[in-house]
C-alpha atoms as a PDB file:
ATOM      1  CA  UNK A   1       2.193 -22.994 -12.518  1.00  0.00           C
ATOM      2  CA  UNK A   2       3.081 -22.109  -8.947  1.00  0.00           C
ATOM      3  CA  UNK A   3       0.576 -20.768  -6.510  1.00  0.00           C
ATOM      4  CA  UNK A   4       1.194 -19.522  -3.142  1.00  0.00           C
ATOM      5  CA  UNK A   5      -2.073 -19.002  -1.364  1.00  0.00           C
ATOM      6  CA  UNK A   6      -1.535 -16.644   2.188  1.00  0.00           C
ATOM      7  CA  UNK A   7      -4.562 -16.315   4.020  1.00  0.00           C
ATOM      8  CA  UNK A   8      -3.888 -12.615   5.922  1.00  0.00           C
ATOM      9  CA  UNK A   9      -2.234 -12.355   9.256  1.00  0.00           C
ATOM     10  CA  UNK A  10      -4.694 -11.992  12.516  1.00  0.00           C
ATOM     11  CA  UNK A  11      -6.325  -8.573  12.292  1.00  0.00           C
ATOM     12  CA  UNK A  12      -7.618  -5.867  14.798  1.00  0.00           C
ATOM     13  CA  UNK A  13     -11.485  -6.546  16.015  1.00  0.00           C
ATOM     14  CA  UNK A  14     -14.106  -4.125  15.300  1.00  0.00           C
ATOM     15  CA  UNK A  15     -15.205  -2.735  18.330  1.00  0.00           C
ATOM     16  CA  UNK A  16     -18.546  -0.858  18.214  1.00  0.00           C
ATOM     17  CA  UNK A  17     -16.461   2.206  19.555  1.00  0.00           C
ATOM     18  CA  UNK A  18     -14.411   2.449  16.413  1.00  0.00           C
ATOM     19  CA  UNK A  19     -16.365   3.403  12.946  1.00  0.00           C
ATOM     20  CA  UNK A  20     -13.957   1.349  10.860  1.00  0.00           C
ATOM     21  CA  UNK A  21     -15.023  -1.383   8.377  1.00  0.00           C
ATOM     22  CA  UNK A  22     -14.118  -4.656   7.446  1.00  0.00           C
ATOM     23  CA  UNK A  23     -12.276  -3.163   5.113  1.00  0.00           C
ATOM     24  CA  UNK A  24     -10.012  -1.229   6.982  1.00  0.00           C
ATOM     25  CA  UNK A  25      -8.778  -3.767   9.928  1.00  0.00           C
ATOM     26  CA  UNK A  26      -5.505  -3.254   9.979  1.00  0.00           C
ATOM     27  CA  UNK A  27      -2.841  -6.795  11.025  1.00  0.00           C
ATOM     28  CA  UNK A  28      -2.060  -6.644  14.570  1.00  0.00           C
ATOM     29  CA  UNK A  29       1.629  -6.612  15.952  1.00  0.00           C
ATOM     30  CA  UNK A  30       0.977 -10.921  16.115  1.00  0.00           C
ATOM     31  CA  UNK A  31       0.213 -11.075  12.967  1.00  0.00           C
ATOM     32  CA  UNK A  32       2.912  -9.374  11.094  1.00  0.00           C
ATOM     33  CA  UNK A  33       5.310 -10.942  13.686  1.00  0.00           C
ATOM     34  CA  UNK A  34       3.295 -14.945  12.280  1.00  0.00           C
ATOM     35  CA  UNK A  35       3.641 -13.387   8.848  1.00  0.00           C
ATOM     36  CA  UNK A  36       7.054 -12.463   8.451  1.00  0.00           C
ATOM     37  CA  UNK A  37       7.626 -16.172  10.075  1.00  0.00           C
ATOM     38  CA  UNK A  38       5.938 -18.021   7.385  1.00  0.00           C
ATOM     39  CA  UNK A  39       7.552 -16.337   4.669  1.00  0.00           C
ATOM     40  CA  UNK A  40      11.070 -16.241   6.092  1.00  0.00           C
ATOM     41  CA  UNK A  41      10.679 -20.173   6.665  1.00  0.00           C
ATOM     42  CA  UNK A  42       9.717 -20.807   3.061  1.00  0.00           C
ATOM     43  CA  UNK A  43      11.651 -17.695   1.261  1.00  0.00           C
ATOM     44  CA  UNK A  44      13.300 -20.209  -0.909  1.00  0.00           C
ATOM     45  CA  UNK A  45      10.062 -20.894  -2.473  1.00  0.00           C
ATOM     46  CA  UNK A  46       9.811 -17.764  -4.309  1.00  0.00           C
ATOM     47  CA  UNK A  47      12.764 -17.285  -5.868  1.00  0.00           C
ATOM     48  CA  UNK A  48      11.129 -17.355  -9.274  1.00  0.00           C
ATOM     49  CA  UNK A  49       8.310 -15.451  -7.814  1.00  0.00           C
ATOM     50  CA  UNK A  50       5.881 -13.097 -10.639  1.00  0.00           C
ATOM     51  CA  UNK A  51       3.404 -11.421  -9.572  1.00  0.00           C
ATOM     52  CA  UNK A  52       2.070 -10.973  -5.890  1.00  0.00           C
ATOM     53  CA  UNK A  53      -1.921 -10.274  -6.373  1.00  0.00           C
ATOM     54  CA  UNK A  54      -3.679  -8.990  -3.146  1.00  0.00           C
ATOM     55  CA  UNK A  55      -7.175  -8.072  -1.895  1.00  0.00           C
ATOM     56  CA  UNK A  56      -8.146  -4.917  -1.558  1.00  0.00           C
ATOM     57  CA  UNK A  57      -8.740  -4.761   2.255  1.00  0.00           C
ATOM     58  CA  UNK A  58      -6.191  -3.458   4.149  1.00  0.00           C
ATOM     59  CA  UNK A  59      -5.212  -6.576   6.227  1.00  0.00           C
ATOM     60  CA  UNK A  60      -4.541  -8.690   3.065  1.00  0.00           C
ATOM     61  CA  UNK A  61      -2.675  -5.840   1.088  1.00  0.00           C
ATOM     62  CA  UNK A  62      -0.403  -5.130   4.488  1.00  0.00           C
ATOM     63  CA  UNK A  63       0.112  -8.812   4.466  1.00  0.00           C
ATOM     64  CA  UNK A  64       1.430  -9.070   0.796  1.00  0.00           C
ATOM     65  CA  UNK A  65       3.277  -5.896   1.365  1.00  0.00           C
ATOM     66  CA  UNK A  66       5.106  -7.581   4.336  1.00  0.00           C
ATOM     67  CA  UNK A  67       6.142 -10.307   2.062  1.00  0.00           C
ATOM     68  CA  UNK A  68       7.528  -8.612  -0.441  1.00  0.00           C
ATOM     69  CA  UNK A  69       9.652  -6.744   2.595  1.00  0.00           C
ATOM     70  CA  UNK A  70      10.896  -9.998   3.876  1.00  0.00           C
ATOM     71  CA  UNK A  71      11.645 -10.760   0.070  1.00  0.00           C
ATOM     72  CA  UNK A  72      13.552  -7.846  -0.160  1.00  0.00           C
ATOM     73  CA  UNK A  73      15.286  -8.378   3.383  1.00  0.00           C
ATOM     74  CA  UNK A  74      16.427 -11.692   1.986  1.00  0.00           C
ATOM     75  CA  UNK A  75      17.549 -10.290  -1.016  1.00  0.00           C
ATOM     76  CA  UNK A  76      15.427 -12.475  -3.358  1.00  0.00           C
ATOM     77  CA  UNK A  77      15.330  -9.383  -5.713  1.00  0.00           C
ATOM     78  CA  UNK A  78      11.751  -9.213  -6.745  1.00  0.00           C
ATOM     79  CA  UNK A  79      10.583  -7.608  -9.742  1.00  0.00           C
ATOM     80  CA  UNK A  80       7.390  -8.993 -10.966  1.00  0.00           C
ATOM     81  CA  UNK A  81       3.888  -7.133 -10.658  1.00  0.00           C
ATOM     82  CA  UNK A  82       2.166  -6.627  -7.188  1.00  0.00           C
ATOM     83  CA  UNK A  83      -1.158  -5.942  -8.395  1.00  0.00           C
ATOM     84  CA  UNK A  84      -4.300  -5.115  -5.926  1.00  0.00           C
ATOM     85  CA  UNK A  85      -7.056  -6.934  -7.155  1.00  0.00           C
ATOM     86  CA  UNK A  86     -10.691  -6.431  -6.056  1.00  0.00           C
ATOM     87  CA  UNK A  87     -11.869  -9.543  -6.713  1.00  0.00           C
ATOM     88  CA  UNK A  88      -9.959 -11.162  -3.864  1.00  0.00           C
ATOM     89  CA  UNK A  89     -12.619  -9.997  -1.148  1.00  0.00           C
ATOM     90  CA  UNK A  90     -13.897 -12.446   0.933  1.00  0.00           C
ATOM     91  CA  UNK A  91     -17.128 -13.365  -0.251  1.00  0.00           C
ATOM     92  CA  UNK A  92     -15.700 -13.743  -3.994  1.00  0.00           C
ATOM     93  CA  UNK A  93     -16.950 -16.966  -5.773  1.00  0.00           C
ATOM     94  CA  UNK A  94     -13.539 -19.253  -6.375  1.00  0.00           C
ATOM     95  CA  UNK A  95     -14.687 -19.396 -10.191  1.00  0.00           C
ATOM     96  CA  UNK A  96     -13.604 -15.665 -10.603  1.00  0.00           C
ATOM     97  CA  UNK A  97     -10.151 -16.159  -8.681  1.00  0.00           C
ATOM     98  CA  UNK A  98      -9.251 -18.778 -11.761  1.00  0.00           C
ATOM     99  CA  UNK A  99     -10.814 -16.315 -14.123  1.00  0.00           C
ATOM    100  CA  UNK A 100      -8.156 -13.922 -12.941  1.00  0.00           C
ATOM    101  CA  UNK A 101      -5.288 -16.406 -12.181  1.00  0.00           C
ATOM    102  CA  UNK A 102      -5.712 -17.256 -16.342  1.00  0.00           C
ATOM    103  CA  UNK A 103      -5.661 -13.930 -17.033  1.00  0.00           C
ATOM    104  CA  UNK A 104      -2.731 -12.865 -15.723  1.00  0.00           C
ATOM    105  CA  UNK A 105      -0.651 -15.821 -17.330  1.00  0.00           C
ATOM    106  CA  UNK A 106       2.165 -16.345 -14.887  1.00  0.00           C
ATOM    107  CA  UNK A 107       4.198 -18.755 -13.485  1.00  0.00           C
ATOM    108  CA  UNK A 108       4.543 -18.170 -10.414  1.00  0.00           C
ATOM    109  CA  UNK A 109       1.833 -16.226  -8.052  1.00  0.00           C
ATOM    110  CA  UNK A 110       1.607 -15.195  -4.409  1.00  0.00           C
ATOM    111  CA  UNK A 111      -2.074 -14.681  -3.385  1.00  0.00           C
ATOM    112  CA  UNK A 112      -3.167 -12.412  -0.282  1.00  0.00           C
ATOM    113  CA  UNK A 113      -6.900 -12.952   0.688  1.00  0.00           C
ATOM    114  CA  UNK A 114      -9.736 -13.919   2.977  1.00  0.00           C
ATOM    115  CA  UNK A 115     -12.234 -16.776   4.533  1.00  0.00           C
ATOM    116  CA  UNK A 116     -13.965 -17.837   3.391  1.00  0.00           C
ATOM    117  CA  UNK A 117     -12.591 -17.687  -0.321  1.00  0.00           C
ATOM    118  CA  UNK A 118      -9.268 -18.959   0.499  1.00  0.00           C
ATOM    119  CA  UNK A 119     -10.393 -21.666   1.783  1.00  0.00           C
ATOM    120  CA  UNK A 120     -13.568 -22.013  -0.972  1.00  0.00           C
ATOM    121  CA  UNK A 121     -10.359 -21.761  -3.606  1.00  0.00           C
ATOM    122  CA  UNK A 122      -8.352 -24.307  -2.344  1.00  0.00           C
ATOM    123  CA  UNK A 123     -10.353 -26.725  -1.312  1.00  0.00           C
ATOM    124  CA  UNK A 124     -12.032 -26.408  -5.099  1.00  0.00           C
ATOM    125  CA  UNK A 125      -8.463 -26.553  -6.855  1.00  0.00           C
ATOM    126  CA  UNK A 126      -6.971 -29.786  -4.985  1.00  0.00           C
ATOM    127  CA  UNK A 127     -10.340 -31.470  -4.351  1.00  0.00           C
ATOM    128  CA  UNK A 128     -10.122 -31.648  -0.646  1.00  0.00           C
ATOM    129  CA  UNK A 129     -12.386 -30.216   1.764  1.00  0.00           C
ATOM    130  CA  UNK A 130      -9.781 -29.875   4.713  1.00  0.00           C
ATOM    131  CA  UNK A 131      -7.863 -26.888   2.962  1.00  0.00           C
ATOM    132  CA  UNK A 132     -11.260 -24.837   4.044  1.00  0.00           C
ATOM    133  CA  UNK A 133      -9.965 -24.931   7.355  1.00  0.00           C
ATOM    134  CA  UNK A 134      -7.128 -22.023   6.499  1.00  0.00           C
ATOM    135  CA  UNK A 135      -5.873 -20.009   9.532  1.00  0.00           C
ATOM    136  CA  UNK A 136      -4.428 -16.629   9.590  1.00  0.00           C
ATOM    137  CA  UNK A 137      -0.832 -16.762   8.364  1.00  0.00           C
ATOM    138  CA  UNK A 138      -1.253 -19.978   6.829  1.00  0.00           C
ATOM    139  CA  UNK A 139       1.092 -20.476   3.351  1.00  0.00           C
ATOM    140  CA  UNK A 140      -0.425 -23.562   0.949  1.00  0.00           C
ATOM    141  CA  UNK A 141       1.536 -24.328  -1.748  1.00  0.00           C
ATOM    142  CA  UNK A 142       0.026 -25.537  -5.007  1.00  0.00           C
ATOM    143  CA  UNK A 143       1.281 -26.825  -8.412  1.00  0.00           C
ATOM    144  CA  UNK A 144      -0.927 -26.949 -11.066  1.00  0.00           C
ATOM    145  CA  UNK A 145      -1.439 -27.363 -15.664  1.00  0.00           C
ATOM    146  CA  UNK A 146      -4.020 -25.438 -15.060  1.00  0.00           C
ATOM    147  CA  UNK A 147      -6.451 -23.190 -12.906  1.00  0.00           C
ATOM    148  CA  UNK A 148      -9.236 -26.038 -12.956  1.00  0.00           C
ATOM    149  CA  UNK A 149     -11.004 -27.951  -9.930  1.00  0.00           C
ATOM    150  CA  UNK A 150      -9.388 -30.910  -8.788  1.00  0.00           C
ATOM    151  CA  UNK A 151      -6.103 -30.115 -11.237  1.00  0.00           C
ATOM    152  CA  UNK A 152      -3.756 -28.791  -8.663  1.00  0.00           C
ATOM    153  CA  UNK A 153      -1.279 -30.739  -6.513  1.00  0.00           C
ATOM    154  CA  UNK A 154      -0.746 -29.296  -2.592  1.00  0.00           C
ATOM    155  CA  UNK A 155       3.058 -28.951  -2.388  1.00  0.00           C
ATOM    156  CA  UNK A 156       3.145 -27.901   1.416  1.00  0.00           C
ATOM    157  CA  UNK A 157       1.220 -26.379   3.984  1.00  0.00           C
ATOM    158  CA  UNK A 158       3.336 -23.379   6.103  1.00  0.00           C
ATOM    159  CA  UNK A 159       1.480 -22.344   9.494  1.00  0.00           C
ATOM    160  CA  UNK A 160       3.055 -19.952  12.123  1.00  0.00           C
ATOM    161  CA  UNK A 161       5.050 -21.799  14.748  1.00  0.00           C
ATOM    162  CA  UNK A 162       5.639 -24.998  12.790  1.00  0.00           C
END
């Protein structure tokens, strides 16, 4: 199995003038720009690409969506499932993410989420504590038997810039 974990692009600040939530921050113009980067550097990655699985706040599901735009710019065709799932929220325990990774049965998944569960997730999966350390934008590649701690193999790390 493939996994493509995409921590979200930088997002707008709350300020205490604007009644928005966490929730609703929106990407800022730099982070769609670092975004569409990362994926254009590594489109050849998804070429077998099935399912693009996002969390529910607006900053990772604009992220995913800009993806699959780039995908489609580059004319990788894709036609797998982009499903919005809500337990991809940032204080999600990394347990549930394989619970949900096993469920869906692919071979190939793009994931659009958070800190601190990106980096819980990772870090669980490969056995190494540095992957908690994900920035906005970041790519990490994974290949794995199976969706169990310390089973996965990093494949490459993608950050903006680089």
């Amino acid at each position: 199995m493939k996994l493509y974990f995409m921590r979200h692009g930088k997002a707008a600040y709350r300020s205490g003038a604007e009644l928005i939530t966490d929730a609703q921050r929106p990407l800022t113009d730099e982070g769609r720009k670092d975004v569409a980067e990362v994926i254009d550097k590594r489109i050849a990655s998804f070429k077998d690409l099935e399912v693009i699985l996002t969390s529910p706040y607006l900053r990772a599901r604009q992220t995913a969506e800009l993806a699959l735009e780039r995908l489609e710019h580059h004319g990788s065709g894709f036609s797998g499932k982009f499903l919005v799932c809500d337990e991809l929220v940032p204080e999600s325990n990394p347990r549930v993410v394989s619970k949900v990774l096993n469920q869906i049965n692919a071979g190939s998944v793009l994931l659009t989420t958070h800190q601190p569960l990106i980096g819980n997730v990772l870090s669980t999966l490969v056995g190494d504590s540095q992957l908690q350390a994900i920035d906005p934008a970041w790519l990490v590649a994974l290949e794995t038997g199976a969706v169990l701690p310390g089973f996965a193999n990093l494949c490459w790390l993608q950050m903006p810039g680089t």
